[in-house]
N, C-alpha and C. Protein backbone atom coordinates (compact mmCIF):
# COMPACT_ATOMS: atom_id res chain seq x y z
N UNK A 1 0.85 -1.17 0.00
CA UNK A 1 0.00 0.00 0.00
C UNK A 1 0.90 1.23 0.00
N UNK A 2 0.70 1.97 -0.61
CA UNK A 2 1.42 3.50 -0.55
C UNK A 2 1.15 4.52 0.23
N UNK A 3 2.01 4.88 0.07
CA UNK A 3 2.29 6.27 1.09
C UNK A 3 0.77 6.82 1.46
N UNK A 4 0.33 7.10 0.07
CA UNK A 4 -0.95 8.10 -0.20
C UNK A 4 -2.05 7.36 0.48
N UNK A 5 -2.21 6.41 0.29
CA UNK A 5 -3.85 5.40 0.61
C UNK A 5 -3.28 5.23 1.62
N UNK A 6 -2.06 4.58 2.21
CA UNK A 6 -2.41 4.85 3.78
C UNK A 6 -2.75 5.94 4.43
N UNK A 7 -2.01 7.07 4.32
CA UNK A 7 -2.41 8.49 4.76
C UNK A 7 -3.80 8.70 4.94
N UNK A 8 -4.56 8.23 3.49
CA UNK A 8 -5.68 8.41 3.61
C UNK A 8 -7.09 7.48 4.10
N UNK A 9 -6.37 6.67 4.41
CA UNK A 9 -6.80 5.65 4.97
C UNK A 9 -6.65 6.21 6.46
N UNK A 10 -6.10 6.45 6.80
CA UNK A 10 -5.64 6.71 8.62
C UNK A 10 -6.55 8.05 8.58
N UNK A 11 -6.85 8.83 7.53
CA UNK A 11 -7.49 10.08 7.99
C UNK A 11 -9.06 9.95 7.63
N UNK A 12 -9.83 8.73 7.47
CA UNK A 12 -10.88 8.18 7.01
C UNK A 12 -10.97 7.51 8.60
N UNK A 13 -10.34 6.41 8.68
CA UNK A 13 -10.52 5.75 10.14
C UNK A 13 -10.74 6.69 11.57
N UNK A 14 -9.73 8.18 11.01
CA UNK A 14 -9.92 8.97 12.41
C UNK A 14 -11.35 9.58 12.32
N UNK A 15 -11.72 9.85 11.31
CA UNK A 15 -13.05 10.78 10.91
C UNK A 15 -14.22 9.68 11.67
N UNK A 16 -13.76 8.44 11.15
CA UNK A 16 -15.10 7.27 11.56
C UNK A 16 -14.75 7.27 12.93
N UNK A 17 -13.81 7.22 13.60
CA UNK A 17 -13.74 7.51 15.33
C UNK A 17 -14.17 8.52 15.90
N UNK A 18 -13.60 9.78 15.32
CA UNK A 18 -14.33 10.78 16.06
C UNK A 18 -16.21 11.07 15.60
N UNK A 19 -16.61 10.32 14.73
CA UNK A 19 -18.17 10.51 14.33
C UNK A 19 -18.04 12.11 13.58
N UNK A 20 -16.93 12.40 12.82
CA UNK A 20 -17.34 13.35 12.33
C UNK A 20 -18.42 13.37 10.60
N UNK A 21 -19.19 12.79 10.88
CA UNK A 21 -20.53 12.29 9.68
C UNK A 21 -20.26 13.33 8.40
N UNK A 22 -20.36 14.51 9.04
CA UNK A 22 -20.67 15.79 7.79
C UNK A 22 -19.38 15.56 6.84
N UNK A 23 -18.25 15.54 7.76
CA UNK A 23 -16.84 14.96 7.10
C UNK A 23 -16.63 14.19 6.37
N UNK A 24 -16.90 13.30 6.53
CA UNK A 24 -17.21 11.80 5.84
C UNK A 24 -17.78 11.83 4.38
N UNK A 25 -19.32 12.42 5.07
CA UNK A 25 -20.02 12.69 3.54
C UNK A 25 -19.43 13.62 2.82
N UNK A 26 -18.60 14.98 2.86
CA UNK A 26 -18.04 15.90 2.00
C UNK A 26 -17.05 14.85 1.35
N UNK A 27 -16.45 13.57 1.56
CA UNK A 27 -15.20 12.89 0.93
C UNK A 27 -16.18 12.75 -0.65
N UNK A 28 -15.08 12.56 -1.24
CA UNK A 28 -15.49 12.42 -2.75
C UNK A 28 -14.96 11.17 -3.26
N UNK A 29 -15.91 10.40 -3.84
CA UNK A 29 -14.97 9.30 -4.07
C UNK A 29 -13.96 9.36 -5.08
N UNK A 30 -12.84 8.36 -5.08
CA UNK A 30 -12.18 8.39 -6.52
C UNK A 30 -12.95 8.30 -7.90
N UNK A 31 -12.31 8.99 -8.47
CA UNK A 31 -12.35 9.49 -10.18
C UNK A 31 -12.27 7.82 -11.04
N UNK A 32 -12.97 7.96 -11.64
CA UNK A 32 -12.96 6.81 -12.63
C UNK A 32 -12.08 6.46 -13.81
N UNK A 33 -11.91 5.34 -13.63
CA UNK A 33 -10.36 5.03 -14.67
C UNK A 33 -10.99 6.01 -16.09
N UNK A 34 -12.11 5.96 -16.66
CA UNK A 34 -12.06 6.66 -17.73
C UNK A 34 -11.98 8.34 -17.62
N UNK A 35 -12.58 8.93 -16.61
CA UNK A 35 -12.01 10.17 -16.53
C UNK A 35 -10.06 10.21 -16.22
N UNK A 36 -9.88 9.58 -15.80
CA UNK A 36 -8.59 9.82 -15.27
C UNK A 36 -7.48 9.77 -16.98
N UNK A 37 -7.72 8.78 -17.59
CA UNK A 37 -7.73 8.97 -18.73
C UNK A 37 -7.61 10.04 -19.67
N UNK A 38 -9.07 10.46 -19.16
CA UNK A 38 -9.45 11.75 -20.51
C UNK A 38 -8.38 12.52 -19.85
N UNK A 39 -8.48 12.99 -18.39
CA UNK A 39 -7.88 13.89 -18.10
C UNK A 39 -5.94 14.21 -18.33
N UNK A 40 -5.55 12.50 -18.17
CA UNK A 40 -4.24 12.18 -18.87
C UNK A 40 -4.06 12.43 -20.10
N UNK A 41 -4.69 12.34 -21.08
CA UNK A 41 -5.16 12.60 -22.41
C UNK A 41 -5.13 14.12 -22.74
N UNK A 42 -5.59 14.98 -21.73
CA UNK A 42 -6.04 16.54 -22.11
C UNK A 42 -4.60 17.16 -21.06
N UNK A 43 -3.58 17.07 -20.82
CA UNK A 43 -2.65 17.40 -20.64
C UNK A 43 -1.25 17.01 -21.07
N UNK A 44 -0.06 18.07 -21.71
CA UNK A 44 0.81 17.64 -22.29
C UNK A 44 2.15 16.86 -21.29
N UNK A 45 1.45 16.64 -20.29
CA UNK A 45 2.60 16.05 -19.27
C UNK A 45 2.03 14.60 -18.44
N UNK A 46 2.85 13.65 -18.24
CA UNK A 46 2.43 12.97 -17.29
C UNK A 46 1.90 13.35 -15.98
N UNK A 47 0.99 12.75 -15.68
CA UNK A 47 0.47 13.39 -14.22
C UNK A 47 1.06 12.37 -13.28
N UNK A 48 1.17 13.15 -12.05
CA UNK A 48 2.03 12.45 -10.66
C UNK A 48 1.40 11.47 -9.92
N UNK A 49 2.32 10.26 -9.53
CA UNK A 49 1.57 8.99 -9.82
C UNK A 49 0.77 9.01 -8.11
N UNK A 50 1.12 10.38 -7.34
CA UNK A 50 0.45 9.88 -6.09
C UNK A 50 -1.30 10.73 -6.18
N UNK A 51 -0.98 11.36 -7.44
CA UNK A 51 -2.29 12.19 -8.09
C UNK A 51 -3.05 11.01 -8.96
N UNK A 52 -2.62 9.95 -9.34
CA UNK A 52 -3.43 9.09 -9.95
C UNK A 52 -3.52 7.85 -9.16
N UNK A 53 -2.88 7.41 -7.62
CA UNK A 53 -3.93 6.93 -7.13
C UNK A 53 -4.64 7.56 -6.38
């Protein structure tokens, strides 16, 4: 597991401990392999791989 998903993993688990609900629901889920795509597609640079997971 990487750096990133743990991080964010540990800051998901604290949110579900402290019951912060409103928190929770503002999370957004991940982007879908085909947007991620387009969006790789519509820029002239590789995007950063802790931005694509």
């Amino acid at each position: 597991m990487s750096d990133v998903v743990q991080a964010w993993t540990r800051i998901e688990n604290w949110l579900h401990q402290h019951h912060c609900t409103v928190d929770l629901e503002a999370l957004r889920p991940p982007v879908s392999e085909e947007a991620l795509q387009s969006l790789q597609s519509a820029v002239p640079y590789p995007l950063h791989p802790h931005l694509v997971q």
